[in-house]
Protein backbone atom coordinates (compact mmCIF):
# COMPACT_ATOMS: atom_id res chain seq x y z
CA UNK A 1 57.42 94.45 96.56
CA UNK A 2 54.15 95.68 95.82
CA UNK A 3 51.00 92.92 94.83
CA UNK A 4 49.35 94.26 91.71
CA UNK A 5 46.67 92.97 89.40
CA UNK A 6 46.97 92.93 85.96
CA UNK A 7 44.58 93.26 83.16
CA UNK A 8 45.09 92.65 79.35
CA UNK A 9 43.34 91.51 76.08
CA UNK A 10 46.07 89.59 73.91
CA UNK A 11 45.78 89.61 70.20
CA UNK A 12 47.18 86.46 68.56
CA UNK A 13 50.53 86.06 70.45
CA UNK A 14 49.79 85.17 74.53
CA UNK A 15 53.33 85.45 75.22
CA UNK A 16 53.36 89.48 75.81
CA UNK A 17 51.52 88.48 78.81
CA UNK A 18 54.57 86.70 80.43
CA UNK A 19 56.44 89.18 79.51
CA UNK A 20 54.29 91.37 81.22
CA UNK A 21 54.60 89.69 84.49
CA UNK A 22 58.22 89.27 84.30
CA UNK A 23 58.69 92.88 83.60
CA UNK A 24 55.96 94.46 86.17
CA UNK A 25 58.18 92.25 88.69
CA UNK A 26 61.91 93.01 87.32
CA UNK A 27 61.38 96.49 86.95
CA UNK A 28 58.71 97.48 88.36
CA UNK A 29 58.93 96.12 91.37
CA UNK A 30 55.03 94.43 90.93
CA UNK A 31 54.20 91.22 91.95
CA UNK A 32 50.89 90.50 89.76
CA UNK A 33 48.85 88.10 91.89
CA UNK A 34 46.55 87.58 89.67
CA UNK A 35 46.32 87.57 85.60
CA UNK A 36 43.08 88.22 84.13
CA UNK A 37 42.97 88.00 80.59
CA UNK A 38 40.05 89.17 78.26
CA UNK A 39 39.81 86.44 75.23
CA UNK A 40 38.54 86.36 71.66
CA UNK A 41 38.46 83.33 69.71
CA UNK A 42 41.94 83.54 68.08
CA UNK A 43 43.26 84.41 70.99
CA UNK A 44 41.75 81.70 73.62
CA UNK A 45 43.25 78.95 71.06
CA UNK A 46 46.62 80.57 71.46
CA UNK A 47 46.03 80.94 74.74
CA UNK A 48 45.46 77.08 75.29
CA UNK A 49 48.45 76.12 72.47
CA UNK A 50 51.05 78.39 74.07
CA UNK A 51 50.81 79.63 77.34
CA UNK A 52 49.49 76.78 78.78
CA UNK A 53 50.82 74.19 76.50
CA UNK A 54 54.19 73.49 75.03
CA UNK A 55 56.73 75.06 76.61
CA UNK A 56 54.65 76.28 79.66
CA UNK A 57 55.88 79.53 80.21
CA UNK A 58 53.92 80.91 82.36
CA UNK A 59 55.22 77.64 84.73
CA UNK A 60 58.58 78.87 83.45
CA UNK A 61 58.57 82.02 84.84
CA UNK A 62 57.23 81.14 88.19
CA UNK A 63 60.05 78.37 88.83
CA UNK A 64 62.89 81.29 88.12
CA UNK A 65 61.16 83.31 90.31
CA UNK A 66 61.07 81.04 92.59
CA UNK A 67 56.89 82.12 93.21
CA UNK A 68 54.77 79.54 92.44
CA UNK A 69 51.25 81.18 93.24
CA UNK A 70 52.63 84.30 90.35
CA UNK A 71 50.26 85.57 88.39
CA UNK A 72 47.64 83.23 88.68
CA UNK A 73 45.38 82.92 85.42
CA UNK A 74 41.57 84.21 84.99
CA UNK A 75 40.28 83.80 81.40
CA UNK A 76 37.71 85.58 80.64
CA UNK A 77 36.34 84.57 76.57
CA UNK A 78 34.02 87.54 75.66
CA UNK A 79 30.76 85.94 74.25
CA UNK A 80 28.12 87.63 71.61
CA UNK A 81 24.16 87.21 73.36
CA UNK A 82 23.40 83.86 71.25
CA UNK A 83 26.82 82.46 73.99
CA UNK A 84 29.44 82.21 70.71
CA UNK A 85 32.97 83.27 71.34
CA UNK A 86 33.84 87.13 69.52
CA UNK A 87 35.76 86.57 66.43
CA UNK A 88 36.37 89.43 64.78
CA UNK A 89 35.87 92.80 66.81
CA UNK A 90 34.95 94.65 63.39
CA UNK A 91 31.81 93.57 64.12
CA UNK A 92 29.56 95.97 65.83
CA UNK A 93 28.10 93.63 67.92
CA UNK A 94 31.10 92.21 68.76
CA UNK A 95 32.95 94.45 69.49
CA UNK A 96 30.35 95.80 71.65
CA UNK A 97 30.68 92.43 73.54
CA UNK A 98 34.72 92.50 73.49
CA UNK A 99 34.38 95.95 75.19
CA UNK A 100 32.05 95.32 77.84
CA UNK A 101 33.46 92.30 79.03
CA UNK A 102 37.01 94.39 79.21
CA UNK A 103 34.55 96.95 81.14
CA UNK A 104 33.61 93.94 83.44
CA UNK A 105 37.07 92.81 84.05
CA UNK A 106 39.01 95.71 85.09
CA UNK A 107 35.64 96.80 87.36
CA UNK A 108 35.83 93.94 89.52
CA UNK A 109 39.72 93.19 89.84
CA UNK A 110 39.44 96.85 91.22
CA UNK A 111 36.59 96.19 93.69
CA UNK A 112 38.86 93.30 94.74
CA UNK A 113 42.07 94.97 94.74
CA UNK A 114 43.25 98.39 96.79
CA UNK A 115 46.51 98.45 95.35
CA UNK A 116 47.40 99.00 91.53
CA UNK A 117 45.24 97.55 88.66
CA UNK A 118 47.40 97.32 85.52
CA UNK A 119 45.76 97.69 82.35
CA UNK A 120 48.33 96.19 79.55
CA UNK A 121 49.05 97.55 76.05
CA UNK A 122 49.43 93.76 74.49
CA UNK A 123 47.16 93.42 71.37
CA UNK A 124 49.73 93.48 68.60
CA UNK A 125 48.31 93.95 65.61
CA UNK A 126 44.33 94.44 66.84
CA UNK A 127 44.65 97.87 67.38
CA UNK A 128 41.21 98.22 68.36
CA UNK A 129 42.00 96.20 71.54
CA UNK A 130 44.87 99.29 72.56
CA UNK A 131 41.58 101.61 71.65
CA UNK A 132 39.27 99.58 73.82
CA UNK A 133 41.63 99.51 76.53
CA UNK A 134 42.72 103.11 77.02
CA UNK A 135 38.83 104.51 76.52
CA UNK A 136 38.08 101.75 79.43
CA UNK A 137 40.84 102.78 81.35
CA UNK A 138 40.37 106.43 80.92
CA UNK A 139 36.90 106.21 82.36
CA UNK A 140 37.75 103.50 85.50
CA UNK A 141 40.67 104.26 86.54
CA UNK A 142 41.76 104.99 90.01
CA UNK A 143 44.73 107.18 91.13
CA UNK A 144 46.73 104.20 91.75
CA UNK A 145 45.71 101.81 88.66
CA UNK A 146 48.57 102.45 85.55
CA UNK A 147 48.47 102.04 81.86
CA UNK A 148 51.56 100.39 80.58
CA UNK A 149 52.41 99.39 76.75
CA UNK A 150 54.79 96.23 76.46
CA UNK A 151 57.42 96.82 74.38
CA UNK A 152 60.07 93.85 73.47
CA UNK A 153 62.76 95.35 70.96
CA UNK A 154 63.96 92.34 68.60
CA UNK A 155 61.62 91.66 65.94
CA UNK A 156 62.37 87.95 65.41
CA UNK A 157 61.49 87.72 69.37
CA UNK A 158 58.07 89.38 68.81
CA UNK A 159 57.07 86.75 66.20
CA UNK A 160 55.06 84.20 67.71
CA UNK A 161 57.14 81.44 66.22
CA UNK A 162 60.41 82.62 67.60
CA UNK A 163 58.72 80.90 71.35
CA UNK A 164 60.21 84.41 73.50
CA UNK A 165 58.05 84.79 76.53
CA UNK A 166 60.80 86.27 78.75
CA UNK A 167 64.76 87.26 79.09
CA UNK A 168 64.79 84.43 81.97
CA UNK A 169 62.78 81.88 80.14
CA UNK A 170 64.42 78.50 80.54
CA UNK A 171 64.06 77.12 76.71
CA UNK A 172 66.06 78.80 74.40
CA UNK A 173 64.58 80.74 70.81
CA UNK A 174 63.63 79.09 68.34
CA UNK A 175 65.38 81.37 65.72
CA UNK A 176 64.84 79.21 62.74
CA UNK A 177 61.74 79.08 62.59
CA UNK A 178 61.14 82.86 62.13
CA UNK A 179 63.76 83.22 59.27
CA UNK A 180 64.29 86.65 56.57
CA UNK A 181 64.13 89.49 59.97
CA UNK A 182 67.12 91.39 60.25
CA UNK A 183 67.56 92.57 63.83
CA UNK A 184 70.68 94.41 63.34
CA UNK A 185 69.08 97.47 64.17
CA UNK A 186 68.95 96.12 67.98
CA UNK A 187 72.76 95.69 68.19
CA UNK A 188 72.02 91.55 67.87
CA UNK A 189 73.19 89.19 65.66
CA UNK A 190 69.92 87.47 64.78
CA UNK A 191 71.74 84.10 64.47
CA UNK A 192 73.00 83.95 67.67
CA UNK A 193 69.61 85.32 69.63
CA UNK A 194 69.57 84.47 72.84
CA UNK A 195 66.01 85.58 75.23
CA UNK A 196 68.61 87.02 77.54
CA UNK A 197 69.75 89.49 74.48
CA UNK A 198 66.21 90.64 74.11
CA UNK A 199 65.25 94.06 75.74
CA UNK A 200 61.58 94.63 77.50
CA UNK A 201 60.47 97.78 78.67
CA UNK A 202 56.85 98.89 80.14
CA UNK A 203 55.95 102.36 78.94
CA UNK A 204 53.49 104.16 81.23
CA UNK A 205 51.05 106.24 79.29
CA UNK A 206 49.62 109.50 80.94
CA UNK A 207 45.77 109.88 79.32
CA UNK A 208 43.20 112.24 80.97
CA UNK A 209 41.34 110.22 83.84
CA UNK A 210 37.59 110.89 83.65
CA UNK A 211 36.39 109.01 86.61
CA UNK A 212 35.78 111.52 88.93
CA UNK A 213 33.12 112.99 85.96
CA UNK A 214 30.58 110.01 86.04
CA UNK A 215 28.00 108.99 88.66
CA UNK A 216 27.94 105.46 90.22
CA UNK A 217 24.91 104.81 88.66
CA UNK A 218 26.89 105.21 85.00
CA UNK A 219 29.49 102.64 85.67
CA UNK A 220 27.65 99.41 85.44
CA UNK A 221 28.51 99.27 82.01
CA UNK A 222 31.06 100.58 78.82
CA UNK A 223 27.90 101.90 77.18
CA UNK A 224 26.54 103.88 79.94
CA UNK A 225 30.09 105.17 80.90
CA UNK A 226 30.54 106.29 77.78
CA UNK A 227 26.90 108.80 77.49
CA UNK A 228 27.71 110.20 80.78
CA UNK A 229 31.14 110.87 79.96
CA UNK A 230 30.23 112.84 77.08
CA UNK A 231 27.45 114.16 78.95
CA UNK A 232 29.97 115.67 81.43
CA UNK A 233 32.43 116.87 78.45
CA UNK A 234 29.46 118.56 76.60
CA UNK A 235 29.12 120.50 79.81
CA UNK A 236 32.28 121.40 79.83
CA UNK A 237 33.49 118.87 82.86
CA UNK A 238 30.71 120.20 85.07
CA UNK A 239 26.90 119.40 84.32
CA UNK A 240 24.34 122.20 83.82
CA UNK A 241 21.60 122.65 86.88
CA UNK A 242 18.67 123.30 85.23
CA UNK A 243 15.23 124.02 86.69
CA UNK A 244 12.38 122.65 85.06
CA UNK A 245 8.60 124.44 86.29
CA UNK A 246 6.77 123.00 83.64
CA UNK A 247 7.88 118.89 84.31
CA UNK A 248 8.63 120.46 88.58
CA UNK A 249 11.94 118.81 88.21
CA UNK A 250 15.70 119.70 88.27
CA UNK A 251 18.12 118.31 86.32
CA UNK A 252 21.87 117.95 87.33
CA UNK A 253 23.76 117.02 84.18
CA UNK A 254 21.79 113.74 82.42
CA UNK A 255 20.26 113.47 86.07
CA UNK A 256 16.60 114.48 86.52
CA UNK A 257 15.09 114.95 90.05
CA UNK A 258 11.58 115.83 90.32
CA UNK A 259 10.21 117.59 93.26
CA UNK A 260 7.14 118.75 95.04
CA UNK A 261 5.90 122.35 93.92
CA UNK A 262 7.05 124.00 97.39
CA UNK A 263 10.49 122.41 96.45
CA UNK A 264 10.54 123.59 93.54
CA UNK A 265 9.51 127.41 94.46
CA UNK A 266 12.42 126.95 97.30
CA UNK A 267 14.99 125.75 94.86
CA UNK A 268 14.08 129.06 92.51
CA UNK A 269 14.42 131.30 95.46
CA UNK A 270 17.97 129.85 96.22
CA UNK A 271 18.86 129.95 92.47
CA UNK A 272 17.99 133.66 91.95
CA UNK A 273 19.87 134.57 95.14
CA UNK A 274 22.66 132.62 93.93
CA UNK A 275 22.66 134.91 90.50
CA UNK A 276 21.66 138.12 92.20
CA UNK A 277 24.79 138.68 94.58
CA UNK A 278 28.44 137.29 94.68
CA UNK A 279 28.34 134.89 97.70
CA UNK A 280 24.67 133.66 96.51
CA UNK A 281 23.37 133.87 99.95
CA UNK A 282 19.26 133.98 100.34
CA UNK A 283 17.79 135.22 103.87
CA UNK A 284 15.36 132.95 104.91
CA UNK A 285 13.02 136.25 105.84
CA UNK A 286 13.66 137.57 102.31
CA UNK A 287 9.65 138.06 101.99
CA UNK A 288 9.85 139.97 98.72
CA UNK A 289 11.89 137.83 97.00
CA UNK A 290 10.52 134.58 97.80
CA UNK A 291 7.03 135.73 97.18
CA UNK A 292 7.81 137.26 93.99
CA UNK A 293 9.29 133.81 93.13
CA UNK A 294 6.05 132.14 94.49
CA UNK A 295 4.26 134.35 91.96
CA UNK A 296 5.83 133.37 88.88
CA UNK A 297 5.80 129.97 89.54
CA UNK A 298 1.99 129.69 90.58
CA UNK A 299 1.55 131.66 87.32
CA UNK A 300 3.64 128.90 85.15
CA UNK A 301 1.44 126.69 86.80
CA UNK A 302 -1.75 128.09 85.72
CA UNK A 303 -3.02 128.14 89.96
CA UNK A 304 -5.04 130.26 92.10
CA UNK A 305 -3.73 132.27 94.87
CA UNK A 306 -5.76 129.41 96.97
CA UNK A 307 -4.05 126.88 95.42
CA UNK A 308 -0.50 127.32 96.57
CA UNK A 309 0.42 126.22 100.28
CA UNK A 310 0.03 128.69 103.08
CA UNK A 311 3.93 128.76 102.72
CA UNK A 312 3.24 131.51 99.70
CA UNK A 313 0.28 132.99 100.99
CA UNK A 314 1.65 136.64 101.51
CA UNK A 315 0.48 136.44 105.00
CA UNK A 316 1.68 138.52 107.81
CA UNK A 317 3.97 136.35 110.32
CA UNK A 318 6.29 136.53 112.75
CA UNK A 319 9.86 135.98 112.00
CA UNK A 320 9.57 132.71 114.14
CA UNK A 321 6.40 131.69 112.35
CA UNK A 322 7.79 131.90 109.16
CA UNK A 323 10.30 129.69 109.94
CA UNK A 324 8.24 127.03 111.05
CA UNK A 325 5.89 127.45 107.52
CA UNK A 326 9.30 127.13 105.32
CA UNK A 327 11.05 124.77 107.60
CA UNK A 328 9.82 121.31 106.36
CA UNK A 329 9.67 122.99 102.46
CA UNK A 330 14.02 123.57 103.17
CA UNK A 331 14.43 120.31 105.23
CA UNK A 332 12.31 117.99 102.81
CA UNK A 333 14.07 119.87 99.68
CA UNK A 334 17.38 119.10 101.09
CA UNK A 335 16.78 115.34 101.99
CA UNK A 336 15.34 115.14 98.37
CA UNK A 337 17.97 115.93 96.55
CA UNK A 338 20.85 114.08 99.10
CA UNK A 339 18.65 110.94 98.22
CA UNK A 340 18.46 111.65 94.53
CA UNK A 341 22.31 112.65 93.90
CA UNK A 342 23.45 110.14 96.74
CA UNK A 343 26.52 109.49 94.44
CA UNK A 344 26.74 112.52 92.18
CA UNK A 345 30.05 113.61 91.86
CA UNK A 346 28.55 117.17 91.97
CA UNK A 347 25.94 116.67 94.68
CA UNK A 348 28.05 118.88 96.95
CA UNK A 349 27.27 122.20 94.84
CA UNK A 350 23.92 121.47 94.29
CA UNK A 351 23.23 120.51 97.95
CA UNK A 352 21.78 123.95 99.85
CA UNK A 353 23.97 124.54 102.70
CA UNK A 354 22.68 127.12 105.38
CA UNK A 355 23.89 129.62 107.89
CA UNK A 356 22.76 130.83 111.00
CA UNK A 357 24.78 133.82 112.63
CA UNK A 358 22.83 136.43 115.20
CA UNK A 359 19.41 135.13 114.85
CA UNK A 360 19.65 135.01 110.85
CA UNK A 361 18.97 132.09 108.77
CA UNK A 362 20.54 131.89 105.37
CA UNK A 363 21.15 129.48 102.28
CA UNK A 364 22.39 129.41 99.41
CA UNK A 365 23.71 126.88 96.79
CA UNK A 366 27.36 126.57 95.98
CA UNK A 367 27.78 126.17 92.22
CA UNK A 368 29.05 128.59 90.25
CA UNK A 369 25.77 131.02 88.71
CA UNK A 370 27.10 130.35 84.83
CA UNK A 371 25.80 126.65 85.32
CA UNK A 372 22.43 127.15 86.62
CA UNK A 373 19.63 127.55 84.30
CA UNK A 374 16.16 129.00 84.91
CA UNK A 375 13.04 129.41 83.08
CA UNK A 376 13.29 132.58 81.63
CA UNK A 377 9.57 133.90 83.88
CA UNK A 378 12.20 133.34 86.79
CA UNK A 379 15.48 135.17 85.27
CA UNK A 380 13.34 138.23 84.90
CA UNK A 381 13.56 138.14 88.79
CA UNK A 382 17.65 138.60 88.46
């Protein structure tokens, strides 16, 4: 048996979420320790008049388990900015609220839970809430969270009224009071419907996960999940690396960095290597190229020759000399942009990773040449 938490935002009928519980640990083999449930107003009522009212199920299904710590229950009511519960998730606003406070949810039963985080298909009706949850799970989830729809076949059991919660349950249906379904098409009488008669099944639902795309820094909320996520699409998956003389910046994606000038000449250096030969690698001695770089970027910047460090002065020095002038420029460049892409999905490519073999010192940057993008003074350089 394998602890789990589960996640889910019920529409108007709470029971789905017992039968969640009782099917995650039936056939699933999931014990959820803990329920958290995402509430809007209709919902939280039903919540209050069903699950923990009346018939108790949720009480039920821990005595036939014989587990009474089971699923224990967080509500979490999803409030507009004036404190009022969410009614109706048409609402912009609202459902901006609904969504984040799903977002909220499912982040922190994760940072609380190493094991599985289930994210449950139980809305009914609100189909938004199935939207909601698979664009939130999409972007969060972990290789060892799951998606699951709930699925209970008889349709007088999926009627609120017919009190189902569970094949086990220990209260029987009340049939009557959901009269004109015909359930024939389940192989049941609908007469003689018994919760033991009534087939569950969780449906796990493959969707693309997109975590791996977004920064740290874009996951402290829905809303900025979702611009970095379609910042990373736009790019095709992998963000552009674009070098900016005029702001002496470099942006990785949506990310801007913004160096020092000799940074910035370094960085060019690395990036025309990187298009100029197939393993990208720069000699650190590579005097022509590195001045000629110098040049066009003390040119952008509307300098004198003066006005540039002694780095890109053009002056005669020993191999050892030179590596002491361009030393700090590649050591401070490097501990720059660690800092500034600390958690970067991507930092690794944009990183510059040397080489020393025989007394040579080289560098280069790993990403792939298509991505980077140069002012076009430094592509005529290519």
């Amino acid at each position: 048996m394998i602890d789990c938490i589960a996640v889910a935002a019920p529409g108007g009928n709470p029971a789905t979420l017992t039968t969640l519980i009782w099917a995650l640990l039936r056939q699933r083999g999931l014990r959820a320790s803990a329920l958290h449930v995402v509430l809007h107003q209709r919902a939280q009522h039903w919540l209050n008049e069903e699950l923990l009212g009346g018939d108790q199920p949720l009480e039920q299904l821990r005595a036939v388990t014989g587990d009474p710590t089971l699923a224990v229950l967080h509500a979490h009511p999803a409030r507009l900015s004036d404190g009022d519960l969410v009614d109706d998730d048409a609402d912009p606003a609202a459902a901006q609220a609904f969504v984040e406070t799903m977002w909220t949810v499912f982040r922190s039963a994760q940072a609380n839970h190493a094991g599985p985080v289930v994210l449950a298909l139980v809305g009914g009706s609100r189909r938004t809430l199935a939207v909601d949850s698979v664009v939130a799970f999409q972007l969060l989830a972990r290789p060892q969270d799951m998606l699951l729809d709930v699925r209970v076949d008889a349709k007088r059991a999926r009627d609120p009224r017919s009190a189902f919660y569970f094949p086990e349950q220990l209260v029987p249906l009340d049939i009557a009071a959901v009269p004109g379904i015909d359930d024939a098409a389940s192989g049941t009488d609908a007469a003689t419907l018994r919760a033991a008669d009534v087939a569950v099944s969780l449906v796990a639902l493959t969707v693309p996960r997109l975590r791996h795309l977004l920064p740290a820094s874009a996951l402290g909320s829905y809303a900025a999940a979702i611009q970095a996520g379609e910042d990373a699409l736009r790019d095709g998956g992998l963000p552009l690396i674009a070098l900016d003389l005029k702001a002496v910046s470099l942006r990785v994606g949506s990310l801007s960095v913004r160096l020092s000038r000799d940074q910035a000449i370094w960085f060019a250096a690395l990036a025309v290597a990187r298009q100029r030969s197939a393993d990208g690698w720069l000699d650190v001695m590579d005097t022509p190229l590195i001045g000629a770089v110098a040049e066009v970027c003390r040119r952008a910047w509307f300098l004198e020759p003066n006005e540039l460090s002694q780095a890109w002065d053009g002056a005669e020095r020993s191999d050892a000399a030179r590596l002491d002038v361009l030393g700090p420029i590649r050591s401070r460049l490097l501990r720059r942009l660690k800092t500034a892409l600390k958690a970067h999905p991507h930092r690794g490519e944009v990183l510059p990773e040397k080489q020393t073999h025989r007394g040579v010192t080289r560098e280069r940057i790993r990403c792939d040449p298509s991505r980077l993008q140069l002012p076009p003074a430094i592509e005529t350089l290519i």
